[in-house]
Protein backbone atom coordinates (compact mmCIF):
# COMPACT_ATOMS: atom_id res chain seq x y z
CA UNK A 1 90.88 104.58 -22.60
CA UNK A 2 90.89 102.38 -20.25
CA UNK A 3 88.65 102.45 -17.03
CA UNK A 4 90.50 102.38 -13.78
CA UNK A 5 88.37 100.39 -11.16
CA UNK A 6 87.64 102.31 -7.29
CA UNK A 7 86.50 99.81 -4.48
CA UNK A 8 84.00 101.09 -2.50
CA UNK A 9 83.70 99.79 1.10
CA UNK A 10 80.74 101.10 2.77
CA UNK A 11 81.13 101.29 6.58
CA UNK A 12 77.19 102.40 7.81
CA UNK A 13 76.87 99.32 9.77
CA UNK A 14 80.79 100.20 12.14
CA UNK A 15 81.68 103.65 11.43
CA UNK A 16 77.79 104.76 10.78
CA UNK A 17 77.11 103.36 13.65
CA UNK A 18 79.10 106.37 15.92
CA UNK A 19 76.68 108.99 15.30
CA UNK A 20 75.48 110.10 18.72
CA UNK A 21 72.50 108.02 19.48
CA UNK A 22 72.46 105.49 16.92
CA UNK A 23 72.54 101.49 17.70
CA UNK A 24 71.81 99.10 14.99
CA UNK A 25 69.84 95.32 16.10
CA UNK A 26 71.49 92.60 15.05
CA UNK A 27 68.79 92.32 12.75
CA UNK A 28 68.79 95.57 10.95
CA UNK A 29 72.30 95.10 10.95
CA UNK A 30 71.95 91.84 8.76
CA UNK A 31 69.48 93.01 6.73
CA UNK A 32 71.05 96.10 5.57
CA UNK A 33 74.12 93.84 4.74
CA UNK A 34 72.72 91.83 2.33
CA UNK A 35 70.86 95.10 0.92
CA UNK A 36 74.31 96.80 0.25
CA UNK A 37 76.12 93.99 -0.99
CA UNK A 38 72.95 92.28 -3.04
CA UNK A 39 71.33 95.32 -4.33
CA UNK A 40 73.72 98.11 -3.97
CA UNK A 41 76.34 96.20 -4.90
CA UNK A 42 79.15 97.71 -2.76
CA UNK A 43 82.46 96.35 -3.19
CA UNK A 44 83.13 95.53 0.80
CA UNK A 45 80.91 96.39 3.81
CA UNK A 46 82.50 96.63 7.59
CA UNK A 47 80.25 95.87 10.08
CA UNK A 48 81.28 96.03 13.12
CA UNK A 49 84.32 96.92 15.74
CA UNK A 50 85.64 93.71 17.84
CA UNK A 51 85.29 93.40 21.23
CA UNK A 52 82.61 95.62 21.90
CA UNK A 53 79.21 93.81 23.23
CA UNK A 54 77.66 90.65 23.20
CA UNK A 55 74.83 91.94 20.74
CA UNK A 56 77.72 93.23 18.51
CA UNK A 57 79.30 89.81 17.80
CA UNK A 58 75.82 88.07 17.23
CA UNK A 59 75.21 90.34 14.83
CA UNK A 60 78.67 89.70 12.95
CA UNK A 61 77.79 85.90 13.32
CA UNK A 62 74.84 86.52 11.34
CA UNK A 63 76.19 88.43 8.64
CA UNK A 64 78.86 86.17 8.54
CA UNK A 65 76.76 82.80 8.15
CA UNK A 66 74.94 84.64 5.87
CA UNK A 67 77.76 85.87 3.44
CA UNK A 68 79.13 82.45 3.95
CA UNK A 69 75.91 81.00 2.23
CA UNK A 70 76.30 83.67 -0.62
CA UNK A 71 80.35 82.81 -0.83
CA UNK A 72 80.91 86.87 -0.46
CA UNK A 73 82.48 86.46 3.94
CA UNK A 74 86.01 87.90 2.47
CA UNK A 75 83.87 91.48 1.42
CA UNK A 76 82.81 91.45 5.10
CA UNK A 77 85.06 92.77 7.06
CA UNK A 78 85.63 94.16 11.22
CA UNK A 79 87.90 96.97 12.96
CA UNK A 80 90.46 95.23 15.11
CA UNK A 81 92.77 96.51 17.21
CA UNK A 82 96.73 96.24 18.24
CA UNK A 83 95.97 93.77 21.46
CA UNK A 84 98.14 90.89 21.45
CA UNK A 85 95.39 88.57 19.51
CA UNK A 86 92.89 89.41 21.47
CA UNK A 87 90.68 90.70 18.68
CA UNK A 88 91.63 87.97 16.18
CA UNK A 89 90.00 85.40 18.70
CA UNK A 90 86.83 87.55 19.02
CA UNK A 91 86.93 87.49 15.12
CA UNK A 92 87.01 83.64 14.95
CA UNK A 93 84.15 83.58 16.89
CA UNK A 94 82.39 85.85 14.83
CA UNK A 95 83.39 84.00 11.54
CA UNK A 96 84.72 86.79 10.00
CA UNK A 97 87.97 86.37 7.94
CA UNK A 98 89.12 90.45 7.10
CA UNK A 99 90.61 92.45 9.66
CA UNK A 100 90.98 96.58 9.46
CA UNK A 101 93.28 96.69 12.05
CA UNK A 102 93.44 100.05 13.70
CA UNK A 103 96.92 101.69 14.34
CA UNK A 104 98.56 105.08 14.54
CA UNK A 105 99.43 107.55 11.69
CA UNK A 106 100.33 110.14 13.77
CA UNK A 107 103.19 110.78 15.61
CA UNK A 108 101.14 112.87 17.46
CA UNK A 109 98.69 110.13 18.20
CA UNK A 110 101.85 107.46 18.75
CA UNK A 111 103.48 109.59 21.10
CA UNK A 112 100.83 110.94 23.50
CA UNK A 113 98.04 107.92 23.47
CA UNK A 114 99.89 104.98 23.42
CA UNK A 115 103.17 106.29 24.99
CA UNK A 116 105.46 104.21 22.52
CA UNK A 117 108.24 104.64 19.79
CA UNK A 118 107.79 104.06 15.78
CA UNK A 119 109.69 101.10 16.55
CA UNK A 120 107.67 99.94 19.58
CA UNK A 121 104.57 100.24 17.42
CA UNK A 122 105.49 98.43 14.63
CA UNK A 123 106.65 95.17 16.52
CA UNK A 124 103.19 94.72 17.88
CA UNK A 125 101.41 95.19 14.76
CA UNK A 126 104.14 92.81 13.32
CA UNK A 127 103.24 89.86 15.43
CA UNK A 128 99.11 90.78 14.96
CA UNK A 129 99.57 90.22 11.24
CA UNK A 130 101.51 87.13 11.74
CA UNK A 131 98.82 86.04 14.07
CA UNK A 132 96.26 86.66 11.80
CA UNK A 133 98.14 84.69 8.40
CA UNK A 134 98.28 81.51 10.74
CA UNK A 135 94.73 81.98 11.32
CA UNK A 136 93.75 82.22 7.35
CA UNK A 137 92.51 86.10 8.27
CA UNK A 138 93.31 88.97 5.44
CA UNK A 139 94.63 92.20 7.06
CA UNK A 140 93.95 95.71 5.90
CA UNK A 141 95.82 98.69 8.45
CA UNK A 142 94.14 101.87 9.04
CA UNK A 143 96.65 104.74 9.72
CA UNK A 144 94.19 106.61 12.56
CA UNK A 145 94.84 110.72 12.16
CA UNK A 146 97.13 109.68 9.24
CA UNK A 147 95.73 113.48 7.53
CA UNK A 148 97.45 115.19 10.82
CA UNK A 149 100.23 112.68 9.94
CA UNK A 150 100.76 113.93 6.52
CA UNK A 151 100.68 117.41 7.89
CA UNK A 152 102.91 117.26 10.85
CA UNK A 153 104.86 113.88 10.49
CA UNK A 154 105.01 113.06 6.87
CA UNK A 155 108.59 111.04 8.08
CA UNK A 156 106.80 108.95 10.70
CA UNK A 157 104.09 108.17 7.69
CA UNK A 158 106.65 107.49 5.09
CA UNK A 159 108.78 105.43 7.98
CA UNK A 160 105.25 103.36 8.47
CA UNK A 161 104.33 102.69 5.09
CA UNK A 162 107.89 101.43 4.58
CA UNK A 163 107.33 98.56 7.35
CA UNK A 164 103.93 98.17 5.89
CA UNK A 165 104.76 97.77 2.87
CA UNK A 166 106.58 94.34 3.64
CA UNK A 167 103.94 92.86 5.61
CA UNK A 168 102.05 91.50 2.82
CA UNK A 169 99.26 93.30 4.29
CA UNK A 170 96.37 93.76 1.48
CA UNK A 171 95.30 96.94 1.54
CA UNK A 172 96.63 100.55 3.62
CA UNK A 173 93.53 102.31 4.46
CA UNK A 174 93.88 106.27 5.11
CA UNK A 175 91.43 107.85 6.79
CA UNK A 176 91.10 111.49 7.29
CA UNK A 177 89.72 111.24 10.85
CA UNK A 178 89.30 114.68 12.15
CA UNK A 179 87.71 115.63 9.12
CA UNK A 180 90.42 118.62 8.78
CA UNK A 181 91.69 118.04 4.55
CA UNK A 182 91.01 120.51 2.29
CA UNK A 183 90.63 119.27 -1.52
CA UNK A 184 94.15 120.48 -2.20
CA UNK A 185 96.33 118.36 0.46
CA UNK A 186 94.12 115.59 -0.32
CA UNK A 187 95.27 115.38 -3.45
CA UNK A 188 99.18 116.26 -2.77
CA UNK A 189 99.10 113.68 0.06
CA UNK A 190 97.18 110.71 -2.23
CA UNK A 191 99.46 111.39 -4.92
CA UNK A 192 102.34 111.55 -3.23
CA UNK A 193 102.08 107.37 -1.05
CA UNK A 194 101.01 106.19 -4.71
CA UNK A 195 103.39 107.40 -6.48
CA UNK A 196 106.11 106.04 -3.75
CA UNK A 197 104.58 102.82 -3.23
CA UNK A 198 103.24 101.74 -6.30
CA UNK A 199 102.74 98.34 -5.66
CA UNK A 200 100.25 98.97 -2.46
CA UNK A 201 96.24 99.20 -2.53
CA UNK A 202 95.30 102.64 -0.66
CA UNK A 203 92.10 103.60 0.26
CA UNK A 204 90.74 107.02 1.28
CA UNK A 205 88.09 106.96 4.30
CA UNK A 206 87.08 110.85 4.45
CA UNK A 207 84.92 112.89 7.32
CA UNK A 208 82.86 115.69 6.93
CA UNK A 209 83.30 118.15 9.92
CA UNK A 210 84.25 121.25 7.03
CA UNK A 211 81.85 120.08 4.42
CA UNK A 212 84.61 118.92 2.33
CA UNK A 213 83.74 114.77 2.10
CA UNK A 214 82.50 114.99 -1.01
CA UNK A 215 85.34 117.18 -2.85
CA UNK A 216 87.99 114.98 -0.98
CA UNK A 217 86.57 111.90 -2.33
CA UNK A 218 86.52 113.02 -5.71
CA UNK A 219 90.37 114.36 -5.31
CA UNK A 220 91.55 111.20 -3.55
CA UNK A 221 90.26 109.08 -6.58
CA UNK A 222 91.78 111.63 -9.13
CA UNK A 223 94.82 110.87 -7.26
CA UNK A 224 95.12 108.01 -7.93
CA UNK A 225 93.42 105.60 -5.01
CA UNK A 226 92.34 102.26 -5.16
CA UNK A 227 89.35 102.18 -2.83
CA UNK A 228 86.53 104.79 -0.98
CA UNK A 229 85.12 104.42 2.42
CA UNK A 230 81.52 106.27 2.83
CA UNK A 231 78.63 105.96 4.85
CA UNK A 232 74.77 105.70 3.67
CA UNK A 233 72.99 109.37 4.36
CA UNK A 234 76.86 110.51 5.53
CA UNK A 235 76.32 108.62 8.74
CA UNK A 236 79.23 109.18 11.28
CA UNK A 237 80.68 110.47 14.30
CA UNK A 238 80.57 114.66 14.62
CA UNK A 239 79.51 115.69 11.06
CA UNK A 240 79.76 112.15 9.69
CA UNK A 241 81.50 110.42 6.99
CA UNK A 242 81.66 111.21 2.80
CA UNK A 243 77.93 110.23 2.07
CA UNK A 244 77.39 107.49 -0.04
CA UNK A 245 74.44 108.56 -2.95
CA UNK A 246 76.50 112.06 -3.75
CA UNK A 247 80.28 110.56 -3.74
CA UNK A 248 78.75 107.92 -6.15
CA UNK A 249 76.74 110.62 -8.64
CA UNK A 250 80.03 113.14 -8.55
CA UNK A 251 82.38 109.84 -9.74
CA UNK A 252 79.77 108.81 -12.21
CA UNK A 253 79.31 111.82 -14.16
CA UNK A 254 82.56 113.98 -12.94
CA UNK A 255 85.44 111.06 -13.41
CA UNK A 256 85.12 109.17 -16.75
CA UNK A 257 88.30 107.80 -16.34
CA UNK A 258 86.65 105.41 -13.20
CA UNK A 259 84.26 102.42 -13.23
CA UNK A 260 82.64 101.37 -9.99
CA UNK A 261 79.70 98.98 -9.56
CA UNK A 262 77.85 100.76 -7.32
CA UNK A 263 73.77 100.54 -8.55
CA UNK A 264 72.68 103.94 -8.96
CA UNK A 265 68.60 102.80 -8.55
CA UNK A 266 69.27 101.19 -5.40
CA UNK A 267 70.43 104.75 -3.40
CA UNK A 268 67.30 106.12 -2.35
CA UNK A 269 65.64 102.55 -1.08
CA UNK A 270 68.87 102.02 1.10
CA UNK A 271 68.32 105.56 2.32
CA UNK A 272 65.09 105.51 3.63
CA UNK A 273 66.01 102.18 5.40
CA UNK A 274 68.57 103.64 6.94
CA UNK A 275 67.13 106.70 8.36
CA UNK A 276 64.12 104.30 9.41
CA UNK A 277 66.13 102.43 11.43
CA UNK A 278 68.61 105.08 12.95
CA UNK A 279 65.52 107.56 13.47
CA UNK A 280 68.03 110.04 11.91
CA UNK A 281 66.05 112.04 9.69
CA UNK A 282 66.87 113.14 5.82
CA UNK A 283 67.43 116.54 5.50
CA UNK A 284 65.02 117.71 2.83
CA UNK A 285 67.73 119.93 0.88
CA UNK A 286 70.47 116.63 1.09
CA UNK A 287 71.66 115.95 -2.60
CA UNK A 288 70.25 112.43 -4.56
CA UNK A 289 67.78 111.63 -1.33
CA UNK A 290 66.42 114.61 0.14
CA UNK A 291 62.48 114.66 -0.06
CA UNK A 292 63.12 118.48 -2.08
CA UNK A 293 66.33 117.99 -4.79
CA UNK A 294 63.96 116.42 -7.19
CA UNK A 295 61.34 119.13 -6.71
CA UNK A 296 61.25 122.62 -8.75
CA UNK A 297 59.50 125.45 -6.79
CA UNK A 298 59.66 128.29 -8.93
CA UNK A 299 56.97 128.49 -12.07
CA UNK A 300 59.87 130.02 -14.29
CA UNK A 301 61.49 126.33 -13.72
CA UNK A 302 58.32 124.30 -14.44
CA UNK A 303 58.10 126.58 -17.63
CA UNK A 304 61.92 126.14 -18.81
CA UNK A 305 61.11 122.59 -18.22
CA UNK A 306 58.27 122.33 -20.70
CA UNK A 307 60.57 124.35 -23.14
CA UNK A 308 63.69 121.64 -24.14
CA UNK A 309 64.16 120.98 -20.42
CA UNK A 310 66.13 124.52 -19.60
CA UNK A 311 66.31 123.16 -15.86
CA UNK A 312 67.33 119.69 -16.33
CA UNK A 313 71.05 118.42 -15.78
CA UNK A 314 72.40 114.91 -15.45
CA UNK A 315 71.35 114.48 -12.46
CA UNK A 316 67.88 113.26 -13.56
CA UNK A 317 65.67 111.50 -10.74
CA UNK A 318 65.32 108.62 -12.53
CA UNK A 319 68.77 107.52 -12.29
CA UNK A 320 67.71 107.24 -8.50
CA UNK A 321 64.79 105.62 -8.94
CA UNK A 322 62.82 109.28 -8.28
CA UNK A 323 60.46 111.18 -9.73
CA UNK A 324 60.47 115.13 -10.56
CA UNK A 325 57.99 117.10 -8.65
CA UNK A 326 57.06 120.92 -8.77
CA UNK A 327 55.49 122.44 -5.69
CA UNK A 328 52.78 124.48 -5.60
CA UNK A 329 52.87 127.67 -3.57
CA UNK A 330 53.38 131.28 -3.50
CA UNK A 331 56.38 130.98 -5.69
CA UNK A 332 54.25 128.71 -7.79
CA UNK A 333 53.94 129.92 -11.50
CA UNK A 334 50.95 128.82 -14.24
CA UNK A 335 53.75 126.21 -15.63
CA UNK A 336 54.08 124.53 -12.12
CA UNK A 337 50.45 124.19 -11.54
CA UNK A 338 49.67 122.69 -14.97
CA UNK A 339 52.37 120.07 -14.39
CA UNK A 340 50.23 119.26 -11.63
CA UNK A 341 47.06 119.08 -13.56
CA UNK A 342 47.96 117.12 -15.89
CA UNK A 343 49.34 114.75 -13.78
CA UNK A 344 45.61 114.53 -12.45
CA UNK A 345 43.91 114.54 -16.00
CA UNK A 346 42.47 118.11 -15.35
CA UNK A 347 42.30 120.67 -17.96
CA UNK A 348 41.84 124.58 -17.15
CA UNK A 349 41.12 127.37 -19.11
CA UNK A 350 43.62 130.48 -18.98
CA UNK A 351 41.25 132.28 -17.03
CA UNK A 352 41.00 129.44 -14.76
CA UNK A 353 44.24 128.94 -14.31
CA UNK A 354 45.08 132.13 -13.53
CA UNK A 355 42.52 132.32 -10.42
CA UNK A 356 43.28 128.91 -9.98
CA UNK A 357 47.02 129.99 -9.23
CA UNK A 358 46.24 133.24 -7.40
CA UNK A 359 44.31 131.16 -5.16
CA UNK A 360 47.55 129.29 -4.24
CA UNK A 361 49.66 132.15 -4.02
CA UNK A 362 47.51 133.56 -1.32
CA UNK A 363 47.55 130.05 0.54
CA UNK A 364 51.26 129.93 0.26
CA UNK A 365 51.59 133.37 1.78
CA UNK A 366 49.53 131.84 4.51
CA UNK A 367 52.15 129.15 5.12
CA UNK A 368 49.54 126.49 3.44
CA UNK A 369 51.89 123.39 2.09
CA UNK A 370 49.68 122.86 -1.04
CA UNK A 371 49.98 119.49 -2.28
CA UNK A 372 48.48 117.89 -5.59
CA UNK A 373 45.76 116.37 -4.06
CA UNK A 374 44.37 119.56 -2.94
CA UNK A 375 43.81 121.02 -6.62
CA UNK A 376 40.34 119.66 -6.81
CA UNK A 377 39.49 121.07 -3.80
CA UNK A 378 40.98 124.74 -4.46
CA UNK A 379 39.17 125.04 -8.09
CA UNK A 380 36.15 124.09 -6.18
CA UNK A 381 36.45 127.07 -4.33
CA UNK A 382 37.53 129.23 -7.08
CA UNK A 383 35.40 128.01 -9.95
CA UNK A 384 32.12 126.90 -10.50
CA UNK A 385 32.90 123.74 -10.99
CA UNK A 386 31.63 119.81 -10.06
CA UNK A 387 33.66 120.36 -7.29
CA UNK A 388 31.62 122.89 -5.16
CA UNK A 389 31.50 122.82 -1.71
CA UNK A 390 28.17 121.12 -0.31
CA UNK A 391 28.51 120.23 3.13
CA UNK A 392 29.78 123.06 5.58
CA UNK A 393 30.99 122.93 9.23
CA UNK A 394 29.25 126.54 9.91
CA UNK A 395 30.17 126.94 13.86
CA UNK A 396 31.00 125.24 16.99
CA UNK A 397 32.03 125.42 20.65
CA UNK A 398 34.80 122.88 21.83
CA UNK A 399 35.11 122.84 25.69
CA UNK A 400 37.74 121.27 27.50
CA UNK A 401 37.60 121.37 31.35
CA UNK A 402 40.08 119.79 34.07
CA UNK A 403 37.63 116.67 35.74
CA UNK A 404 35.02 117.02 33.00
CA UNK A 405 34.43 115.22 29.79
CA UNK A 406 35.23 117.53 26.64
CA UNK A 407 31.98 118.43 24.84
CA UNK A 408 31.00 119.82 21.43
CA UNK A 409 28.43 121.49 19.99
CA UNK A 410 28.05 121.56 16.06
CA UNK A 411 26.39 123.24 14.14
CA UNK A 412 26.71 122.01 10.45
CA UNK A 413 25.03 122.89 6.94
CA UNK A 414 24.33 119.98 4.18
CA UNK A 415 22.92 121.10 0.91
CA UNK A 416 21.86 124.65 2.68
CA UNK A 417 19.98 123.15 5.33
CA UNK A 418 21.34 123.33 8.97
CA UNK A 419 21.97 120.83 11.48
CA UNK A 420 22.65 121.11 15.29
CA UNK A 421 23.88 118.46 17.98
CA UNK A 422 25.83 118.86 21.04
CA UNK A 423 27.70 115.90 22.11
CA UNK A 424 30.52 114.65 24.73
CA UNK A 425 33.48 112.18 23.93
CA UNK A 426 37.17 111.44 24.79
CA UNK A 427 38.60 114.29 23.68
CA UNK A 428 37.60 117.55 21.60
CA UNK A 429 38.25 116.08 18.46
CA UNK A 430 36.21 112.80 20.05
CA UNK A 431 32.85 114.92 20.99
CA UNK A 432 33.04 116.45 17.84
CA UNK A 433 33.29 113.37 15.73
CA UNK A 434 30.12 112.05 17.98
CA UNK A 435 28.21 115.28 17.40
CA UNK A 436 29.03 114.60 13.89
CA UNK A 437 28.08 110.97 13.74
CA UNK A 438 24.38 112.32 15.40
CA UNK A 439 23.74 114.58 13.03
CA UNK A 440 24.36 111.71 9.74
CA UNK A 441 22.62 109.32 11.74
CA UNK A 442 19.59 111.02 11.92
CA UNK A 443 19.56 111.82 8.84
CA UNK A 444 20.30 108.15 7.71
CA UNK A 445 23.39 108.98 6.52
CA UNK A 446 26.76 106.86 6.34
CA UNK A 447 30.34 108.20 7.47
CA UNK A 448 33.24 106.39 6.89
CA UNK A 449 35.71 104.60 9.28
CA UNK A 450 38.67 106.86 10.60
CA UNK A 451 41.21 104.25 10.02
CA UNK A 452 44.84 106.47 10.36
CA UNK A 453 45.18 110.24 12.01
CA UNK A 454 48.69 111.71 11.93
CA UNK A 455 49.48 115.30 13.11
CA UNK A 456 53.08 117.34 12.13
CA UNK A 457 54.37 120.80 11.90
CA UNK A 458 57.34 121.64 9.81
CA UNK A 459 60.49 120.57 12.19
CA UNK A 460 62.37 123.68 14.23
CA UNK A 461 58.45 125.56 13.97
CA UNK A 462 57.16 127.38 17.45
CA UNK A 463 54.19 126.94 19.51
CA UNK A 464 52.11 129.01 16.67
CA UNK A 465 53.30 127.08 13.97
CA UNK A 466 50.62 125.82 11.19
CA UNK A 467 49.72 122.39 12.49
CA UNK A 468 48.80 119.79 9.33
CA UNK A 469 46.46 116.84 10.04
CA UNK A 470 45.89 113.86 7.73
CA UNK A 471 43.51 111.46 7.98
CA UNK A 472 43.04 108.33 6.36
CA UNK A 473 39.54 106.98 6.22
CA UNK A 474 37.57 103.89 5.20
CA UNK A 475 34.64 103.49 3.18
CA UNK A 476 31.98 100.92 3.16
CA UNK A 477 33.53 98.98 0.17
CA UNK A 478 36.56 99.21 1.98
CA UNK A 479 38.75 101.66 -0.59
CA UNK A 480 40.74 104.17 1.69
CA UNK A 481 40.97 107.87 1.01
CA UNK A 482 43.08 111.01 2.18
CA UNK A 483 41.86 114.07 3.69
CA UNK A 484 43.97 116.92 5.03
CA UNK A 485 43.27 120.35 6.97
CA UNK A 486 45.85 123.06 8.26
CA UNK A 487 45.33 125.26 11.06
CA UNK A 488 47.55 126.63 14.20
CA UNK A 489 45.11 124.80 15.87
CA UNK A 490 45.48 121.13 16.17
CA UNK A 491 41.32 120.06 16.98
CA UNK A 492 40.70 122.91 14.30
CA UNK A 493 43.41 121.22 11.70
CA UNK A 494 41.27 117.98 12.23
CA UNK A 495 38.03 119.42 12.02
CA UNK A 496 38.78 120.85 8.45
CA UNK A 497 40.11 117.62 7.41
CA UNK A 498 36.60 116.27 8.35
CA UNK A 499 34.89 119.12 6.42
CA UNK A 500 36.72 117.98 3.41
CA UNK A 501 35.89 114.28 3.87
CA UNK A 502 32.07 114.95 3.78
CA UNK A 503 32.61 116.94 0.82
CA UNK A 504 34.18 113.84 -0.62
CA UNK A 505 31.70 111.55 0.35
């Protein structure tokens, strides 16, 4: 059979770039351009509206010089609108050569917001797209609210598509703009304009608001269009546009009848970038690039896993250029934890392993985020083991008074002998490194540089939420190192991570 090709036109860096907040440099904007046409390999990328700012047509004129260079400026492409040619000369400037030129496919939308008949209407596009040939610029037409169209005015649509359809315009996009399509009229409505204009490239440009991007992607392509719109991380206005990484994993492995070029391995980079420079976070549980989808929590998983992968499907990490995790926790099983082992190159005994994992069980009841790297730490306190705890932060007083410096006194055991020093710094944490730095000192001791501190709590927590500090330090032949504490306490969270770098040391 036959593979049936699907465009895909990402629009992160124009339609993206309407989620509240959210305001690309003309910088970022170039450089994620030539990441999703270079390394994602989208079909077509639009990049910005016209007429909107200064910085927004300096950043066009850089992606434009740039796909110029690369002989790829007719896959870059900017929303116009119906204004008499006033957008086409803001294009020239810009040096772009595609227009998506914005009109109404709504009656609705025709008949209240721009006050004008069907006829009206299509004289003014009419003389943009002859505007635009005589300038050498390709036109594609949205049809704005065409999914209330379809719904409410499926004549006006039909009356539209008919003009359209001897423009010579070269492609109809349709977006679903409200984000209102079920699955169902989705695929009615796509099936329904390509099998009455067969001639005509369509392309489907879904929202999100009902959850439904995804399934409305995969039924416009069923139906038979040429061409997706979607948005890196579902970036958009309200609830966003299709996302990009799961509309591309449902047509790969759900629609064998379809071929796109979209590169899998490049999803998760362009991901991260994005939420980097948006400051829009990835939710944890968000299918192909959320930090959790690759990891398996419960130990019954971890087991299946080791027995003919049980828990596997085709949506492997690898394809994504991830890695499988399991977490460790109170939901963590023996099979979980000896994934993590061996990733180490530790070996435990059954008995070992089963204090090992009670041990984390009780942490995770605690709220403790145990992580890989604290293994050695937790057989060290369970077993007697290489690992056992030498150097102990017994007690001290932190005081922190309004006009006066903050001041600690330590008191601190190494190798079961005690150590006392009282000492004044910057800040609790501060005095208590100085106290600290006395007591080594004096004892002709080295510490290492503290070279990185960072300080979170898991995102919607209270004021008594477990506080995680992790500290990066420096030793004297200059390899780095990771130590982290947990407390509600944010000076105490610190102080434990310290506890566990002189153990270390």
């Amino acid at each position: 059979m036959k593979k049936r090709t699907i465009e895909i036109m990402d629009t992160t860096l124009r339609d993206g770039e309407q989620t509240s907040g959210v305001s690309f440099t003309a910088s970022e904007k170039l450089t994620l351009a030539k990441l999703l046409l270079h390394e994602l390999k989208v079909d077509r990328i639009e990049v910005a509206s016209a007429r909107v700012s200064e910085g927004e047509l300096d950043a066009v004129k850089q992606i434009t010089s740039w796909a110029k260079s690369q002989k790829c400026l007719e896959r870059v492409e900017v929303l116009t609108f119906v204004d008499g040619g006033v957008s086409l000369e803001w294009m020239k400037k810009a040096g772009a050569k595609v227009q998506n030129l914005l009109t109404k496919g709504s009656l609705n939308h025709l008949t209240h917001q721009l006050k004008k008949t069907p006829k009206q209407h299509f004289n003014a596009i009419q003389k943009v797209i002859a505007q635009a040939k005589k300038q050498r610029i390709q036109t594609n037409v949205y049809l704005e609210d065409w999914s209330n169209g379809m719904r409410n005015s499926k004549e006006y649509v039909f009356e539209f598509l008919d003009f359209l359809s001897q423009q010579g315009v070269k492609r109809i996009l349709l977006p679903d703009t409200l984000g209102i399509l079920t699955h169902t009229e989705v695929s009615a409505f796509v099936s329904e304009i390509v099998e009455r204009y067969p001639d005509q490239h369509f392309d489907f440009h879904g929202h999100n608001d009902y959850d439904l991007g995804v399934a409305n992607v995969m039924e416009a392509v069923k139906a038979g269009c040429h061409g997706l719109h979607l948005t890196v991380n579902g970036m958009g206005e309200r609830a966003g546009n299709a996302p990009m990484a799961s509309a591309i994993a449902v047509i790969n492995d759900f629609l064998p009848e379809v071929r796109i070029g979209v590169n899998e391995k490049a999803l998760f980079k362009v991901s991260k970038l994005v939420s980097a420079f948006t400051g829009v976070g990835i939710p944890s549980n968000k299918p192909i690039v959320g930090d959790n989808v690759f990891t398996q929590t419960a130990g019954i998983h971890a087991d299946g896993d080791s027995k003919k992968n049980l828990y596997f499907s085709d949506l492997m990490p690898e394809r994504f250029g991830r890695k499988r995790k399991y977490a460790l926790g109170k939901m963590s099983g023996k099979a979980n934890i000896q994934k993590n082992l061996q990733e180490l190159g530790l070996t435990l005994n059954d008995e070992e392993l089963k204090k090992v994992t009670e041990r984390i069980i009780e942490l995770g009841d605690k709220k403790e985020r145990v992580t890989k790297e604290d293994l050695p730490y937790i057989i060290s306190d369970v077993l007697d083991t290489d690992f056992n705890q030498k150097v102990f932060v017994k007690s001290y007083v932190l005081t922190h008074a309004k006009g006066l410096q903050p001041s600690t006194t330590l008191s601190l055991e190494i190798k079961g002998k005690l150590y006392e020093e009282n000492a004044s710094g910057d800040g609790q944490y501060d005095a208590f490194m100085n106290a600290l730095h006395k007591i080594y000192y004096s004892q002709k001791l080295e510490l290492p540089q503290l070279v990185d501190y960072a300080v979170r709590i898991p995102p919607g927590s209270n004021s008594d939420a477990l506080c995680e500090t992790i500290i990066t330090w420096e030793s004297a032949d200059g390899k780095e190192f990771i130590s982290r504490g947990l407390d509600s306490d944010q000076t105490v969270s610190a102080i434990k991570a310290t506890e566990k770098m002189l153990n270390i040391i």
